[in-house]
Structures are given as structure tokens and as C-alpha cells.
Protein backbone atom coordinates (compact mmCIF):
# COMPACT_ATOMS: atom_id res chain seq x y z
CA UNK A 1 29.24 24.13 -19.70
CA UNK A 2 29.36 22.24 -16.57
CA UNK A 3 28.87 18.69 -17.06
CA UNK A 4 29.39 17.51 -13.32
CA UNK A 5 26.82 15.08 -11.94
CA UNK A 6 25.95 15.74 -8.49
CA UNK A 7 25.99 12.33 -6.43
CA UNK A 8 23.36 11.38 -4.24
CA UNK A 9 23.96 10.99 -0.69
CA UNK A 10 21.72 8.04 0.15
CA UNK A 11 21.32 5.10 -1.87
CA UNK A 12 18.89 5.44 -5.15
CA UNK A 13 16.48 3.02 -4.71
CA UNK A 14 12.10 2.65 -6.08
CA UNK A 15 10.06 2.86 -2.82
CA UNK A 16 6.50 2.19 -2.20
CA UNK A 17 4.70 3.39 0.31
CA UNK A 18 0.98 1.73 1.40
CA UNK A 19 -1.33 4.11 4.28
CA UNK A 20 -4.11 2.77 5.15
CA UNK A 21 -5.94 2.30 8.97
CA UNK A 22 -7.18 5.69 10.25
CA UNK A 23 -4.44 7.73 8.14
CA UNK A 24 -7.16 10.02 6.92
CA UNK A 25 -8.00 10.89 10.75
CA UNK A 26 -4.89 11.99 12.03
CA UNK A 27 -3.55 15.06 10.26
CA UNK A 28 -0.46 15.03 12.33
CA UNK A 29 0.56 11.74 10.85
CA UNK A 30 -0.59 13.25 7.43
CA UNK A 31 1.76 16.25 7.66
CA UNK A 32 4.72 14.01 9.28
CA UNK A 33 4.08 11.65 6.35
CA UNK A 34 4.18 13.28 3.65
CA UNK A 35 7.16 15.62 4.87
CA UNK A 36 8.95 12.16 5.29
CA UNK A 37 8.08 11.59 1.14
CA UNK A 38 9.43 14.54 0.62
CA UNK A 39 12.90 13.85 1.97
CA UNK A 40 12.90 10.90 0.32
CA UNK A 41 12.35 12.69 -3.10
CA UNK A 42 14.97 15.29 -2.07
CA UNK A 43 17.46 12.62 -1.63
CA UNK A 44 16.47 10.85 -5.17
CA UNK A 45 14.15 8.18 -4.31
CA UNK A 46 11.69 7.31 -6.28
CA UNK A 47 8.32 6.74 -4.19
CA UNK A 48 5.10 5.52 -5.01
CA UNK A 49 2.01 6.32 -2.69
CA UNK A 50 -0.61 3.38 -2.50
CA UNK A 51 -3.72 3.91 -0.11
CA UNK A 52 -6.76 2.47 0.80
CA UNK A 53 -9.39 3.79 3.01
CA UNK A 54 -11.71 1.63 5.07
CA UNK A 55 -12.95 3.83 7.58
CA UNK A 56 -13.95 6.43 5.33
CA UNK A 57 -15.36 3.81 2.66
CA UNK A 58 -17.43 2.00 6.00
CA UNK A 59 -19.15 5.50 6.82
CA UNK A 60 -20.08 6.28 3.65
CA UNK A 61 -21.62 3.04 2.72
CA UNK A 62 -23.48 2.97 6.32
CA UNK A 63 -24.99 6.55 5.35
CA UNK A 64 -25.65 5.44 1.91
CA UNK A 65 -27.77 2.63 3.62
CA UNK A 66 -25.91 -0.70 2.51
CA UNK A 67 -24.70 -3.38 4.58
CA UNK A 68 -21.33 -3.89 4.85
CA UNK A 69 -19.52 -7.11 5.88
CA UNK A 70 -15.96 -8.74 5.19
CA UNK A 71 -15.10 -12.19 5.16
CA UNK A 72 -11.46 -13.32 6.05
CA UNK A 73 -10.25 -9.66 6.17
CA UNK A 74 -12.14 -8.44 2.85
CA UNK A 75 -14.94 -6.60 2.31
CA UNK A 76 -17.74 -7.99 0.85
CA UNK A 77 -18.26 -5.58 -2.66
CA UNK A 78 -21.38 -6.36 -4.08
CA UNK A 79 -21.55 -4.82 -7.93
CA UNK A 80 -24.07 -2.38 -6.79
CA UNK A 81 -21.95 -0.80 -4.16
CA UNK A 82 -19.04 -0.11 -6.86
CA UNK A 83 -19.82 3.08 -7.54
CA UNK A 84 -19.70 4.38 -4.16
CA UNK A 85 -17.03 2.31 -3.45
CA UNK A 86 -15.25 3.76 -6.20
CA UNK A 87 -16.16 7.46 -5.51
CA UNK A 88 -14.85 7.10 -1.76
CA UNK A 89 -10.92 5.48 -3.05
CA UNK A 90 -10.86 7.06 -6.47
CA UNK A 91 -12.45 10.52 -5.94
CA UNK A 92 -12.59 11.90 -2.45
CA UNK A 93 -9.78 10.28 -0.65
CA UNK A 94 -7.53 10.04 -3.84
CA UNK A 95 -7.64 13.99 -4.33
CA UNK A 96 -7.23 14.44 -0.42
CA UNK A 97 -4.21 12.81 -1.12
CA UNK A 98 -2.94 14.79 -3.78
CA UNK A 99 -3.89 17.93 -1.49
CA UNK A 100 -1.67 17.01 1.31
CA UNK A 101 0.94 15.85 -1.07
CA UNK A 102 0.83 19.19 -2.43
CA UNK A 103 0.66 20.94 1.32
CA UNK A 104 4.41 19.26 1.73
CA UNK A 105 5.98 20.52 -1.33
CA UNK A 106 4.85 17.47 -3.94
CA UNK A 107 3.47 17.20 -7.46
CA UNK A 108 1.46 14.67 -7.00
CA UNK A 109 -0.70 12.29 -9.57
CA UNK A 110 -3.93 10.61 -8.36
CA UNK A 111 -4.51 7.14 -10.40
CA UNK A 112 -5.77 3.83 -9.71
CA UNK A 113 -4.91 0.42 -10.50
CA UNK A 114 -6.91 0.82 -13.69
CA UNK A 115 -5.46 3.21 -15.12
CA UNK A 116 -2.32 3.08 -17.45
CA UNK A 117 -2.55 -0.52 -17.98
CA UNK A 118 -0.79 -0.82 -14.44
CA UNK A 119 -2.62 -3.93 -13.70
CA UNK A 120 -5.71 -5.98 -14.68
CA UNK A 121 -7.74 -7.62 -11.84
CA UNK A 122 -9.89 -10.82 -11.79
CA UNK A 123 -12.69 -12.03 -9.25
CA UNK A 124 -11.16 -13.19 -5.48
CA UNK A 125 -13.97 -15.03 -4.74
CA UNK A 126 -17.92 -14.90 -5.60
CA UNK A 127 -18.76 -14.93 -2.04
CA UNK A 128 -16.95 -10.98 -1.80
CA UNK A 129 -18.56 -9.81 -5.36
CA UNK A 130 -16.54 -7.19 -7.05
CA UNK A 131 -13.18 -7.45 -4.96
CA UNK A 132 -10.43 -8.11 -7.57
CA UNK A 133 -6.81 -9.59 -7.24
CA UNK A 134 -4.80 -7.34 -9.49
CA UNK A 135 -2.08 -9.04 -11.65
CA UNK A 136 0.65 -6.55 -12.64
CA UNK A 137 0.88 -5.37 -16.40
CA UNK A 138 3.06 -2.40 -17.25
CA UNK A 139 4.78 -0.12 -15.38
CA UNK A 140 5.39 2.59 -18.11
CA UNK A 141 3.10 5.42 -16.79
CA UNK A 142 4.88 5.20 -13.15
CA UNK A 143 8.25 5.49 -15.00
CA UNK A 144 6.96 8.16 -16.72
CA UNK A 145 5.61 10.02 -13.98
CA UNK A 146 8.18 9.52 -11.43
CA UNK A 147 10.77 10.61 -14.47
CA UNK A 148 8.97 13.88 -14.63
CA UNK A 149 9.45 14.43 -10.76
CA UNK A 150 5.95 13.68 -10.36
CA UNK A 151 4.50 11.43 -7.15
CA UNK A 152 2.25 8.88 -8.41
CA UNK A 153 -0.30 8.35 -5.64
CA UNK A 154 -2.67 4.87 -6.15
CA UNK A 155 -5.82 3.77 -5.27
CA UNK A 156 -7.20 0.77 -5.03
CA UNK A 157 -9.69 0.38 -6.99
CA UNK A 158 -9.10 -1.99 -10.68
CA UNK A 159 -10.91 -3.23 -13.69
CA UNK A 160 -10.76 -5.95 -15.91
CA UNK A 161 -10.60 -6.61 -19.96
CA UNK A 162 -14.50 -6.64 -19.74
CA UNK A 163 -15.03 -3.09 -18.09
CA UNK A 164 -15.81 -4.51 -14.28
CA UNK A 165 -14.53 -2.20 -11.68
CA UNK A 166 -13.47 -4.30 -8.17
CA UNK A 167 -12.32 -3.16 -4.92
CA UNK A 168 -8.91 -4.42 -4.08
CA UNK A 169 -6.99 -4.62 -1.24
CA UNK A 170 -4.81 -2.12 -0.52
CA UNK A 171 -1.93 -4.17 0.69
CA UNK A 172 -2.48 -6.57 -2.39
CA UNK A 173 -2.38 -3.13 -4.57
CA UNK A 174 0.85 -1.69 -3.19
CA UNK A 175 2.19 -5.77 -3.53
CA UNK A 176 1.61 -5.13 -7.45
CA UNK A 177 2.86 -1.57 -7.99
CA UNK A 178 6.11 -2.79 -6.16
CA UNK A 179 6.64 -5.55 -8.49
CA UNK A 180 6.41 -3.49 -11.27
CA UNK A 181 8.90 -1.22 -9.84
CA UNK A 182 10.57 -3.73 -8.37
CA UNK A 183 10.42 -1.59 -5.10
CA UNK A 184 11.43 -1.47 -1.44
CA UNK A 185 7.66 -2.25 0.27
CA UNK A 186 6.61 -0.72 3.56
CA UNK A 187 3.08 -1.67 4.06
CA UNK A 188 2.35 0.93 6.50
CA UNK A 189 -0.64 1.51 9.14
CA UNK A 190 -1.79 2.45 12.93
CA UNK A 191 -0.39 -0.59 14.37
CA UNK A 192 3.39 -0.56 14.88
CA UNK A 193 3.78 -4.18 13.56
CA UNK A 194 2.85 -7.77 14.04
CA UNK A 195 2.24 -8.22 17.38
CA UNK A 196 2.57 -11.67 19.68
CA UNK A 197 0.41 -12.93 21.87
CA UNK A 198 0.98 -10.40 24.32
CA UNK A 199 0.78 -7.94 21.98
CA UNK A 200 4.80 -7.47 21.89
CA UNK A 201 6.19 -6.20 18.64
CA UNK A 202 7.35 -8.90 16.68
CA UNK A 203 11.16 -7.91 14.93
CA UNK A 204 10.91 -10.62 11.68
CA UNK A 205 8.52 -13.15 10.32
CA UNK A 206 9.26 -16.33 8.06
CA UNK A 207 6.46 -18.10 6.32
CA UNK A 208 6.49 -20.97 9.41
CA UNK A 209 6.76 -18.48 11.86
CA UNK A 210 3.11 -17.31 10.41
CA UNK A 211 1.50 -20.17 9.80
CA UNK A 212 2.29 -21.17 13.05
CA UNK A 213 1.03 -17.56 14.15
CA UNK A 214 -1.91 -17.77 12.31
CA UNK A 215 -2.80 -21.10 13.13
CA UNK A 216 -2.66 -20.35 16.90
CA UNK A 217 -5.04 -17.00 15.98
CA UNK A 218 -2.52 -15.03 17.01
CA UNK A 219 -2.44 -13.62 13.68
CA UNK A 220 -6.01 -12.49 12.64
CA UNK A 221 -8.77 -10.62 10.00
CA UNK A 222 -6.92 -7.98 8.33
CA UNK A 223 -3.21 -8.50 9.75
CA UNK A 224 -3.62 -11.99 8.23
CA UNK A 225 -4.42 -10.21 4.19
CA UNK A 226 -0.99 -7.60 5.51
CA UNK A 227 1.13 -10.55 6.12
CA UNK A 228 0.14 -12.43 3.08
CA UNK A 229 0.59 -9.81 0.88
CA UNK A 230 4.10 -9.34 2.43
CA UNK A 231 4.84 -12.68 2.18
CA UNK A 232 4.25 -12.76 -1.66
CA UNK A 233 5.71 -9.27 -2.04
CA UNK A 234 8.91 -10.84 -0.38
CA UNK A 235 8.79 -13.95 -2.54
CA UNK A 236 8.17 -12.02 -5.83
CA UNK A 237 10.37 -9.39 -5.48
CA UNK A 238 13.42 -11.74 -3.56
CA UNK A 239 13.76 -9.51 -0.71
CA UNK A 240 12.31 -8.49 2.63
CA UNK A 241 8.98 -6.27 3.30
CA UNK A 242 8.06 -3.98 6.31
CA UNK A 243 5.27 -3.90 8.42
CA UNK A 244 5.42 -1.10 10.51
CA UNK A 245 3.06 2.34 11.04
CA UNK A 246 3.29 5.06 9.21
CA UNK A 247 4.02 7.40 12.14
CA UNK A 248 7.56 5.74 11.92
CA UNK A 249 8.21 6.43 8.13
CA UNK A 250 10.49 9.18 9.47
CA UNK A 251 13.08 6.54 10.24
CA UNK A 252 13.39 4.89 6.81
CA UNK A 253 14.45 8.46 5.87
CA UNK A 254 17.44 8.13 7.92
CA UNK A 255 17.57 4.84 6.80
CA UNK A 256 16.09 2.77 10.00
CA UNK A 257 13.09 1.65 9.77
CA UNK A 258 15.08 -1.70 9.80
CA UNK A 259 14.94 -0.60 13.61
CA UNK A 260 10.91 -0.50 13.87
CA UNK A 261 8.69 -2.69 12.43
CA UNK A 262 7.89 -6.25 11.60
CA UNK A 263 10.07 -7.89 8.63
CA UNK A 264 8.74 -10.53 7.10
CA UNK A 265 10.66 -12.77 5.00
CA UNK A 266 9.93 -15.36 2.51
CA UNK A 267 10.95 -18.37 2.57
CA UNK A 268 12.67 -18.62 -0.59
CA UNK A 269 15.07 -15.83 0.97
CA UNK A 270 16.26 -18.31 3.77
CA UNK A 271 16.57 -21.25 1.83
């Protein structure tokens, strides 16, 4: 019996992956994407999909004939938009997922924040309704899935203890899942970073770089949610976060992505 164990040739390491933007409108960045996962798997990451899908979640609420608004970079959920809300993340765009995972060679999982006692969400703010801040619980059905060679891929969509379902953000999702796998984070869209005032990459962030960014409004609506999140991803998890776009995942497979993208660093890393 042959007992040797074959080494990896990268280092092993939990990664989480967040898509969001207009992901599910560009199947070239789809196919490139998910071929990128792959190699990672082949190589003996672990990875962890999380997406959103605002676009698709806008259009759908517009035909359904509600009025949809966000305030500071959230979208207003009123209870009564849930379940379409939650048919959009969890059902359709979940299970497109899982197709194009499959398309590249992956066994992929479709779950939600609510499931598996991942996490358990409470009320941001009354003003947005049902948008919940998830607070991480247990991580026991990603170890088992990812264990089994299986790709869990998120949504974000959460409940609490009373049976309330909220839409969360996705970057404040994949923030959760990688503290419970206490994973590398690459909060990944259509923009290439954070961008200056003259809408120049940015390389890294520190928490007074982005206050001062922010309060100068160079730093705005959604980027403003991405760069918190990554700012208390950093801080929880003691190390840095990318920003960057998904069309350059392919260089964290060759190990990067530390070459694209915005790092942002907390400050409890530079003290």
C-alpha cells in the first residue's frame, strides 16, 4: 500500500470569493471566473463563493411593480418585497450559479446565510426594513462541504431566531463566511478597485486614508458599504482584504492579485 502524501504546490489556504456588480451579464467573466475557482480547487484551496445580485434583483422588483430605493448604499427591503427578494438571490441567481459552477468542472452547493446555522442576522436599521447584519454562528456545514470536495456557493439572503428573512449585503455576507473560515477575502466586482479622485486605482487603504476619502466624497454609495466591510473583515480576521474585479481573479491563481487591486488594511494591522 502506498502511503505517500502528495504535497501541494501552492500554499493551502480557505478563500472566499464575493461577485457581485453586473457578474450575471458578462458570461465571459462567468466562464473566466469560475475556471479561475477551479484552479484554485485543483491546487487544494478551499473556496467559498458569496454573491449578490443587484441588477437582476432591481429588474425584477421594477417589473413586479415596487419601488425600489437605497439609502447610504443599501437597499431599502420592505417585508413585503422579501419574497421576491428572496426568489431573485436564493432561487434564480443561486442555481445560475451552481450551473456555471458545474459548466467549469465544480460540484457546487447553493445555500444562504440561513441555512446551516452559518449566521443569524438582526435589523440594520428601520428606515431599510428587512435588510439584516448577519453575525457569524457555525461554520460546520462549510467544513463539511468543502471536506467532501464540494463548492459551497452563498447567497445573501438571512433569517433570524424569530423566522424573519432580510436582505443582506453581499460584501457584509462574504465578511461573515470569511470569519468563520477564517479566510483570505477578495471582495470582487466590475470596478478594478478604489479609485482616487481622478479615478486612478488606488494600491492600499488604511482606516485614515478612508475616512479622509470618504469625507472628501471621494469614496461614495456602495464603494463606501465595500470598504467598510473590508475594513472590519481586515480587523476581524488580523489581516489584509482585496478589492479588486473579478475579471482579475486569474491572478490570485498565480498568486498576484497582490499586483491588482485595492488592499485595505486595518488599522489594528499597522499599529
Amino acid at each position: 500500500m502506498n502511503n505517500t502524501v502528495k504535497l501541494a504546490t501552492h500554499p493551502i489556504s480557505n478563500i472566499v470569493l464575493k461577485v457581485g456588480g453586473n457578474f450575471f451579464e458578462d458570461e465571459q467573466a462567468q466562464a473566466s471566473f469560475f475556471a479561475s475557482v477551479a484552479t484554485l480547487k485543483n491546487q487544494g484551496h478551499n473556496v467559498a463563493i458569496v454573491h449578490g445580485g443587484g441588477s437582476q434583483l432591481q429588474t425584477q422588483l421594477t417589473a413586479l411593480g415596487f419601488k425600489s430605493e437605497k439609502h447610504e448604499g443599501l437597499r431599502i427591503s420592505p417585508d413585503e418585497q422579501m419574497p421576491a427578494v428572496t426568489g431573485v438571490l436564493a432561487g434564480t441567481l443561486n442555481k445560475k450559479m451552481v450551473c456555471l459552477a458545474a459548466k467549469a468542472g465544480l460540484t457546487g452547493v447553493g445555500i444562504s446565510l440561513a441555512d446551516g446555522n452559518l449566521a443569524v442576522c438582526d435589523e440594520v436599521s428601520p428606515i431599510l426594513g428587512a435588510v439584516g447584519y448577519p453575525h457569524p454562528r457555525s461554520a460546520k456545514l462549510l467544513h463539511q462541504l468543502m471536506h467532501a470536495n464540494l463548492t459551497p456557493i452563498i447567497c445573501s439572503i438571512g433569517g433570524d431566531l424569530n423566522g424573519r428573512l432580510y436582505n443582506v449585503n453581499a460584501d457584509q455576507a462574504a465578511t461573515c463566511i470569511s470569519s468563520l473560515l477564517y479566510a483570505d477575502l477578495y471582495l470582487l466586482s466590475d470596478v478594478s478597485g478604489v479609485l482616487d479622485e481622478n479615478k486612478q486605482l488606488i494600491a492600499q487603504l488604511d482606516d485614515s486614508k478612508i475616512a479622509h476619502l470618504v469625507h472628501a466624497g471621494v469614496i461614495t454609495d456602495g464603494m463606501i458599504v465595500k470598504v467598510k466591510a473590508a475594513q472590519e473583515a481586515s480587523k476581524t480576521l488580523g489581516k489584509a482584504v482585496k478589492i479588486g474585479s473579478w475579471n482579475d481573479v486569474g491572478l490570485l491563481v498565480n498568486c498576484a492579485l497582490k499586483n491588482t487591486g485595492t488592499t485595505i488594511i486595518s488599522a489594528t494591522l499597522t499599529a
